[in-house]
C-alpha atoms as a PDB file:
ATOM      1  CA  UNK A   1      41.020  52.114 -43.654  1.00  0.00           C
ATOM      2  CA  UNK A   2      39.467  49.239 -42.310  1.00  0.00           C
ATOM      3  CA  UNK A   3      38.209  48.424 -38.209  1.00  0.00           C
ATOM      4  CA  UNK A   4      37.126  45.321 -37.145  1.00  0.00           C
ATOM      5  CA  UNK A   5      33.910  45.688 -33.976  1.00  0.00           C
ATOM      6  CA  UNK A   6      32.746  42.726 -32.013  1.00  0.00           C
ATOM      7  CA  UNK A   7      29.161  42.303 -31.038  1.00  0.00           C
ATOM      8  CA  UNK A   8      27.273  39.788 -28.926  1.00  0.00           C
ATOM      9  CA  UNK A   9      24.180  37.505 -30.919  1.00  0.00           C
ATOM     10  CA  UNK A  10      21.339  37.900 -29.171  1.00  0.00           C
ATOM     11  CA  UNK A  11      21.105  38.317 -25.536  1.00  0.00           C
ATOM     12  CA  UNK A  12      20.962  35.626 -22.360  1.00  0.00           C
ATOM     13  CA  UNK A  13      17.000  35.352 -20.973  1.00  0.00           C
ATOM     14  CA  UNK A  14      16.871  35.822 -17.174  1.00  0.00           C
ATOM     15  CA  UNK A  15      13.179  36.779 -17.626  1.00  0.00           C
ATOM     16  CA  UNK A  16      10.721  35.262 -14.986  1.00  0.00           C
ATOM     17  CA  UNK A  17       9.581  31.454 -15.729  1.00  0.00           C
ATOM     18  CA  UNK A  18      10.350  28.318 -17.200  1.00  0.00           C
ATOM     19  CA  UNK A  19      13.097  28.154 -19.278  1.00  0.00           C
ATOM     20  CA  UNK A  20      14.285  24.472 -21.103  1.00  0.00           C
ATOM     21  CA  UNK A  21      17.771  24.741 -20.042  1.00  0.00           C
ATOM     22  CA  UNK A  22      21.204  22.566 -20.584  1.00  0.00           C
ATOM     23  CA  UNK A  23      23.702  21.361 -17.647  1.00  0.00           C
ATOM     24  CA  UNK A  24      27.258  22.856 -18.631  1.00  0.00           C
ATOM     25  CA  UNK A  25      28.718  21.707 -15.069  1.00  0.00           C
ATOM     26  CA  UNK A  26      27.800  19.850 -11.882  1.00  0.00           C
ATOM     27  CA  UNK A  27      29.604  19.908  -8.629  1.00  0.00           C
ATOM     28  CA  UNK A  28      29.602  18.423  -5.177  1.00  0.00           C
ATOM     29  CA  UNK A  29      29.932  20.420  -2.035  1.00  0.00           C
ATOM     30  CA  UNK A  30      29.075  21.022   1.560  1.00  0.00           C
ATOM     31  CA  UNK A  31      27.756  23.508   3.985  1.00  0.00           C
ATOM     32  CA  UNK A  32      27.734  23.102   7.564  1.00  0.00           C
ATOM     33  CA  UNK A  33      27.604  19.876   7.378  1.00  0.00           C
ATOM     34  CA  UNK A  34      24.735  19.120   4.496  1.00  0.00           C
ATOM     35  CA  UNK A  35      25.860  17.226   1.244  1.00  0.00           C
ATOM     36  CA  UNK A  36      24.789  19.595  -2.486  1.00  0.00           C
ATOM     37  CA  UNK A  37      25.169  19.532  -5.868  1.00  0.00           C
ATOM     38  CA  UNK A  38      25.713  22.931  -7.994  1.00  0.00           C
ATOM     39  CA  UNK A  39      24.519  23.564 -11.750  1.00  0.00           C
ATOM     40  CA  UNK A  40      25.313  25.454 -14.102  1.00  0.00           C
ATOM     41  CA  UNK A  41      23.905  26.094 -17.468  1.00  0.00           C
ATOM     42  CA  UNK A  42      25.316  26.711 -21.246  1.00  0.00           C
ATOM     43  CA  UNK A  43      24.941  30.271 -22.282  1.00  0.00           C
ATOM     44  CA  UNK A  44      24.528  31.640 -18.516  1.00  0.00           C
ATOM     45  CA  UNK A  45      27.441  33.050 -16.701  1.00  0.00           C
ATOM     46  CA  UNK A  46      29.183  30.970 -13.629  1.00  0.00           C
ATOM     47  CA  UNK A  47      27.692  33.554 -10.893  1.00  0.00           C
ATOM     48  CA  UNK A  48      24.279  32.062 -11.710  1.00  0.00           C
ATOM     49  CA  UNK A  49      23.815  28.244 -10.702  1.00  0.00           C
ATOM     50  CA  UNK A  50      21.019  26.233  -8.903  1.00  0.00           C
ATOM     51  CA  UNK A  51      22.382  24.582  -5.973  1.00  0.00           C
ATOM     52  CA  UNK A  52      20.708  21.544  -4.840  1.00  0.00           C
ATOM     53  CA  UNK A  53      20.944  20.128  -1.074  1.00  0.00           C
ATOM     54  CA  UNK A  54      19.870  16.315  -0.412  1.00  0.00           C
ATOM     55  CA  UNK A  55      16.957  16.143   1.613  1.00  0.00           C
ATOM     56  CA  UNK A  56      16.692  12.579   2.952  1.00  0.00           C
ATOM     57  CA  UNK A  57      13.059  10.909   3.207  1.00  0.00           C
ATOM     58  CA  UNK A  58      11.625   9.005   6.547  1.00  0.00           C
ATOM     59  CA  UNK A  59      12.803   5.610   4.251  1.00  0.00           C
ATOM     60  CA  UNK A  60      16.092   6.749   4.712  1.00  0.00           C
ATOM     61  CA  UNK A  61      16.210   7.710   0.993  1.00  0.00           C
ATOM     62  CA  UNK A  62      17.716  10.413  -0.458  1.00  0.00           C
ATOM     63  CA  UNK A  63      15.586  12.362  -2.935  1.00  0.00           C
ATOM     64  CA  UNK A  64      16.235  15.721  -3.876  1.00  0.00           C
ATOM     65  CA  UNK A  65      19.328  15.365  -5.855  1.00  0.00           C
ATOM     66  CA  UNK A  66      18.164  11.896  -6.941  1.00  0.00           C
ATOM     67  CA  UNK A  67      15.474  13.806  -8.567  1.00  0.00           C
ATOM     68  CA  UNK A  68      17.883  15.798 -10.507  1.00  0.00           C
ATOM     69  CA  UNK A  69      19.311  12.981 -12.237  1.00  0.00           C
ATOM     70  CA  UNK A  70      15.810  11.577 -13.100  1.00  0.00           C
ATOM     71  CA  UNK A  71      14.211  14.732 -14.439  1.00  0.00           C
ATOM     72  CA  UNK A  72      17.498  14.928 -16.446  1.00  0.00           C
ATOM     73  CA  UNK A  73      17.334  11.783 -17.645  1.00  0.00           C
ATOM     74  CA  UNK A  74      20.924  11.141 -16.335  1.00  0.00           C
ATOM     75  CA  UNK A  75      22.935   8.575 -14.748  1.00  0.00           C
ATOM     76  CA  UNK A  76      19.676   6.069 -14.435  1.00  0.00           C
ATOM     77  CA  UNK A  77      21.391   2.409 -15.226  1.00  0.00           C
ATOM     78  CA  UNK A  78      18.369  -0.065 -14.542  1.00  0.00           C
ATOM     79  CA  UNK A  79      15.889  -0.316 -11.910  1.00  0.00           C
ATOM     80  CA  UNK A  80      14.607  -2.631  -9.327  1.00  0.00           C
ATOM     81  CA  UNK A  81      11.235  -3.432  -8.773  1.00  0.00           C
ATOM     82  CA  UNK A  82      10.004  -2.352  -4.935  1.00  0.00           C
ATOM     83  CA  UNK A  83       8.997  -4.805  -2.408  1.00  0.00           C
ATOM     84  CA  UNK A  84       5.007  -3.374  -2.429  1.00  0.00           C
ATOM     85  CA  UNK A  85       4.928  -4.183  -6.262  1.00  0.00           C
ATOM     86  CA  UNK A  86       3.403  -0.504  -7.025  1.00  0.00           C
ATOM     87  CA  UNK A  87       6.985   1.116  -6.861  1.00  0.00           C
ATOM     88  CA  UNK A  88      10.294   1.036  -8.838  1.00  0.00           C
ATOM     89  CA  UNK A  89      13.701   1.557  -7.190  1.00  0.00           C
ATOM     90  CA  UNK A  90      15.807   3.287  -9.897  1.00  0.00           C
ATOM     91  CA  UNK A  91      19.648   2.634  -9.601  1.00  0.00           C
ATOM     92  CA  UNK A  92      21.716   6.316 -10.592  1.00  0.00           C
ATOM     93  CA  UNK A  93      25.305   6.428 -11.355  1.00  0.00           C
ATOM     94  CA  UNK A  94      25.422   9.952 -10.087  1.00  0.00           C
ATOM     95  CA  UNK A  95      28.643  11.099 -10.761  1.00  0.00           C
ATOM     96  CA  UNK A  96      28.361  14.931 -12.017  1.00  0.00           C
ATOM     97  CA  UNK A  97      29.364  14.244 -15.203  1.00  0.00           C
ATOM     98  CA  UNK A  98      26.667  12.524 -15.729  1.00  0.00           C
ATOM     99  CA  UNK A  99      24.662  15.402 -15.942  1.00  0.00           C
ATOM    100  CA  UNK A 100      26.240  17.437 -18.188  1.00  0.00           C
ATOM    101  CA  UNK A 101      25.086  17.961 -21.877  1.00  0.00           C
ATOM    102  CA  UNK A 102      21.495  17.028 -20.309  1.00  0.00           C
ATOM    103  CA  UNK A 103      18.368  18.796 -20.286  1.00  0.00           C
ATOM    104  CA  UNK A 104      15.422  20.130 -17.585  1.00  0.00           C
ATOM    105  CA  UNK A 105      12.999  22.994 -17.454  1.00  0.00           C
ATOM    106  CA  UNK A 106      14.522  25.305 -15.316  1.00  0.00           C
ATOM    107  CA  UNK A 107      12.491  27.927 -13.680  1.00  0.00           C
ATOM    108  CA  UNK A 108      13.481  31.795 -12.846  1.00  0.00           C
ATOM    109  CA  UNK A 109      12.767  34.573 -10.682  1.00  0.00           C
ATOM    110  CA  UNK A 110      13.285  37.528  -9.510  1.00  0.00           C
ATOM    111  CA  UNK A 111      14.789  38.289  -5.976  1.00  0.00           C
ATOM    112  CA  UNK A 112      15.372  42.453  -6.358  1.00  0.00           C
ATOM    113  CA  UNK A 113      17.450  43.175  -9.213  1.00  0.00           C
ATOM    114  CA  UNK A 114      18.675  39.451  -9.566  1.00  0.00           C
ATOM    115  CA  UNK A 115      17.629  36.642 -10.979  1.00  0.00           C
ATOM    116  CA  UNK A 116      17.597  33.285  -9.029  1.00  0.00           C
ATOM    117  CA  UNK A 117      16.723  29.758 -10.540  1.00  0.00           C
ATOM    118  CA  UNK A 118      14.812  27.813  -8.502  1.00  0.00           C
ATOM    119  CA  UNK A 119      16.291  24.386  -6.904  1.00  0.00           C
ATOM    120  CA  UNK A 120      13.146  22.055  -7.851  1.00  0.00           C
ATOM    121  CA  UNK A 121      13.551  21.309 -11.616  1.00  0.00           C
ATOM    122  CA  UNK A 122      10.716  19.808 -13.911  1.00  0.00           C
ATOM    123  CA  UNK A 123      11.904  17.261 -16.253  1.00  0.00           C
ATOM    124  CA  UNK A 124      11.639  17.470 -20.302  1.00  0.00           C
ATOM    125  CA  UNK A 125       9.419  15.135 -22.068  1.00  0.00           C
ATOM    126  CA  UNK A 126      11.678  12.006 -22.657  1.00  0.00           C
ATOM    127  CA  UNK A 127      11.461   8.545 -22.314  1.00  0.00           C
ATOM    128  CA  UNK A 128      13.770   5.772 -21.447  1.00  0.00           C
ATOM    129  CA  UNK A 129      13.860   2.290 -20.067  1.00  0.00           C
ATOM    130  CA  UNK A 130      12.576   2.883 -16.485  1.00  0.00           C
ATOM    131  CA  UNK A 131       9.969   5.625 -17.153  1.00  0.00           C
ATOM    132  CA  UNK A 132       8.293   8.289 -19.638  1.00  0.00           C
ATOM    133  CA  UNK A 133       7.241  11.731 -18.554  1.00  0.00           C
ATOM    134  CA  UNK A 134       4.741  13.374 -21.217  1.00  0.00           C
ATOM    135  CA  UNK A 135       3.663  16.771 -21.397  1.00  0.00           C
ATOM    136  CA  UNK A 136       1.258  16.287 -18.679  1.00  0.00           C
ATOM    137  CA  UNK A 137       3.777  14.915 -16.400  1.00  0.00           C
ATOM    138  CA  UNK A 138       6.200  17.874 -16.915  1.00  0.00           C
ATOM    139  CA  UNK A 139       2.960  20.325 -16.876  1.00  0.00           C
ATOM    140  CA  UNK A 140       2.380  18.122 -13.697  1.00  0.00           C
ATOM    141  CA  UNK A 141       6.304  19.088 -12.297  1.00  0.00           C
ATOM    142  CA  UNK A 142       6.134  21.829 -13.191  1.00  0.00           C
ATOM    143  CA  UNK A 143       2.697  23.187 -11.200  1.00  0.00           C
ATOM    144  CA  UNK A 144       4.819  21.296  -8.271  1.00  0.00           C
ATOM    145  CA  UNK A 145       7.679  23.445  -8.035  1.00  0.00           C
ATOM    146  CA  UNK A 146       4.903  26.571  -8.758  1.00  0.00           C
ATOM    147  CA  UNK A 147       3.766  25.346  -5.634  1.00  0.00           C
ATOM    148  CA  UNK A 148       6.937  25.420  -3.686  1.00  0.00           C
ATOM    149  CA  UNK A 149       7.916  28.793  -4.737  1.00  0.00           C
ATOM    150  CA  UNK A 150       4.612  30.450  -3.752  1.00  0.00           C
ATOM    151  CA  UNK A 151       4.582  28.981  -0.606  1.00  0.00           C
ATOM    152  CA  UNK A 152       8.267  29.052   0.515  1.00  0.00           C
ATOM    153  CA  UNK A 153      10.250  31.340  -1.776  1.00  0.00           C
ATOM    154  CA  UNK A 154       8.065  34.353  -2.620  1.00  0.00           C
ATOM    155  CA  UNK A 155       7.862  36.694   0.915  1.00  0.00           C
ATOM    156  CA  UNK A 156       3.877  36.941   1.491  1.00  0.00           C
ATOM    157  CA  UNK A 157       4.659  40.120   3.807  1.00  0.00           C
ATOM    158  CA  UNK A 158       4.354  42.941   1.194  1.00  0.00           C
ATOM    159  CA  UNK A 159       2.447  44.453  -1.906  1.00  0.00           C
ATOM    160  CA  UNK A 160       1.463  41.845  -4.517  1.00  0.00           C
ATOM    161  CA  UNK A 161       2.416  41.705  -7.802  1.00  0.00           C
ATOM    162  CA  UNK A 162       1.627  38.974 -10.651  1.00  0.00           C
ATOM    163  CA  UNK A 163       4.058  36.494 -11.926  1.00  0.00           C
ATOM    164  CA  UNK A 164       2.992  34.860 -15.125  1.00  0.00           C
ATOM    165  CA  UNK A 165       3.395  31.080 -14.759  1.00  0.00           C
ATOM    166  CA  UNK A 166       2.667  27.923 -17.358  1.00  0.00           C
ATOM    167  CA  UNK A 167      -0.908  28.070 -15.688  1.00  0.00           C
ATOM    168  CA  UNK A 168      -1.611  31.426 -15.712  1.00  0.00           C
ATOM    169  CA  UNK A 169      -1.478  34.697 -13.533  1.00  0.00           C
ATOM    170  CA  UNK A 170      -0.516  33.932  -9.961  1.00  0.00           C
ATOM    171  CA  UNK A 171      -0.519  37.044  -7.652  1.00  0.00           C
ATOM    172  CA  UNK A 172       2.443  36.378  -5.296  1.00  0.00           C
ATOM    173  CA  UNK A 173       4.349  39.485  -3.422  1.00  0.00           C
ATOM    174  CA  UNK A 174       6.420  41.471  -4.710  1.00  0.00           C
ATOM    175  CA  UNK A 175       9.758  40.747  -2.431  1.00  0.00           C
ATOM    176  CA  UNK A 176      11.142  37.246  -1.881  1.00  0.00           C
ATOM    177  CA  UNK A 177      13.422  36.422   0.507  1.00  0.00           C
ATOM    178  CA  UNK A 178      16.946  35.904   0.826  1.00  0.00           C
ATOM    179  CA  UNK A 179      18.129  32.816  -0.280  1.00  0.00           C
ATOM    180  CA  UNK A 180      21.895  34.796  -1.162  1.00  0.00           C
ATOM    181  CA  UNK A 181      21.723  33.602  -4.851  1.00  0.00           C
ATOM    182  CA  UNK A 182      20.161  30.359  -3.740  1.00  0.00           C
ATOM    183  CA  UNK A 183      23.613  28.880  -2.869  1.00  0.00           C
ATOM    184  CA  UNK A 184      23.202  29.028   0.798  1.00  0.00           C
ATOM    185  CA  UNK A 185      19.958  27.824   1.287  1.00  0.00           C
ATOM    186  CA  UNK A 186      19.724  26.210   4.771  1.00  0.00           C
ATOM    187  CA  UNK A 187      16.413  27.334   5.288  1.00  0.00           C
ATOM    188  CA  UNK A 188      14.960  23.722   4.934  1.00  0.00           C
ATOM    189  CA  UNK A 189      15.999  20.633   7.703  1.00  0.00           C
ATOM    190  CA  UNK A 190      17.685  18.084   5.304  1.00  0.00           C
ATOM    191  CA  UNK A 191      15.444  15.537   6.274  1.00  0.00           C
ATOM    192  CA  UNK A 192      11.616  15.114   5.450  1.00  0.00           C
ATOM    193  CA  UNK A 193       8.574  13.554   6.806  1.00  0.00           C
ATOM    194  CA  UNK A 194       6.410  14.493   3.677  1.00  0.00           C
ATOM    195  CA  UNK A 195       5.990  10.857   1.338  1.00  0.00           C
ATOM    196  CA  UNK A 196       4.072  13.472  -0.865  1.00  0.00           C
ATOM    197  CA  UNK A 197       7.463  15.199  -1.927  1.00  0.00           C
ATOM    198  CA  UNK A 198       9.586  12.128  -2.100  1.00  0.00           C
ATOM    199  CA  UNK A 199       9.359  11.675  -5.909  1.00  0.00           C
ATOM    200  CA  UNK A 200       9.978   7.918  -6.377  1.00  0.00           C
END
């Protein structure tokens, strides 16, 4: 007599930290009013995404999901140079499909007993005809987003713990707070005054 059993290979990594993850899916959406794009990745499940929401700089530009597409290295079909001569405007066909099949460093965390990914991305090494990022410039990206968690995502009202980051051991607090799977996110206005975070 002969049975057949069926086993999973491996397992799916939700530890804490940077993972080098590919976009399975991309979507368009709204809440209350503010434009987003959700992500989802090969060899996680649909309940976990990253959902990004534009965020719209004093120039009138958008920049958060436009920063998707160029730390993915998608969509980008030529660029223009800006009317200062120390900038480039790049021109995105961002259609979601564009994303798919493409690449970022991801980063995860903890919120309880879930695991959240964060909605700033840091982009691969790569180049292409606009722009190259090297390791620097993703270690660079990466330190950024670091930066945003810590100060907006991690809760700094209880007991600290230590996360282990790219950079080493940052003690943070142990509870973050709730961003409900960081789908609903309206925390943030969806405009900004900051040039420093407006990434082009």
């Amino acid at each position: 007599m002969t049975r057949t059993l069926t086993i999973k290979k491996g397992g799916t990594d939700y530890s804490p930290g940077w993972k080098n993850v590919t976009i399975s899916n991309a979507k368009y959406g709204t809440y209350e009013g503010s434009k987003y794009i959700d992500i989802w990745f090969k060899d996680y499940p649909e309940n976990l995404n990253m959902r990004v929401y534009e965020k719209i700089g004093k120039d009138g530009e958008e920049f958060a999901i436009g920063q998707l597409f160029r730390f993915a290295n998608a969509g980008i079909t030529g660029s223009l140079d800006g009317t200062d001569g120390t900038t480039k405007v790049i021109k995105i066909d961002d259609s979601p499909d564009s994303l798919v099949n493409k690449t970022v460093n991801a980063y995860f965390y903890k919120d309880g007993k879930y695991s959240r990914i964060l909605k700033q991305t840091a982009p691969t090494e790569f180049t292409n005809d606009i722009e190259s990022f090297t390791d620097s410039d993703v270690e660079y990206w990466k330190g950024r987003a670091e930066k945003y968690y810590l100060d907006y995502v991690a809760d700094k009202d209880s007991e600290e713990r230590t996360v282990q980051t790219p950079i080493g051991s940052v003690s943070v607090d142990s509870n973050l707070t709730d961003f409900k799977t960081m789908t609903e996110d309206t925390s943030e206005p969806s405009t900004s005054s900051n040039d420093a975070e407006i990434p082009f």
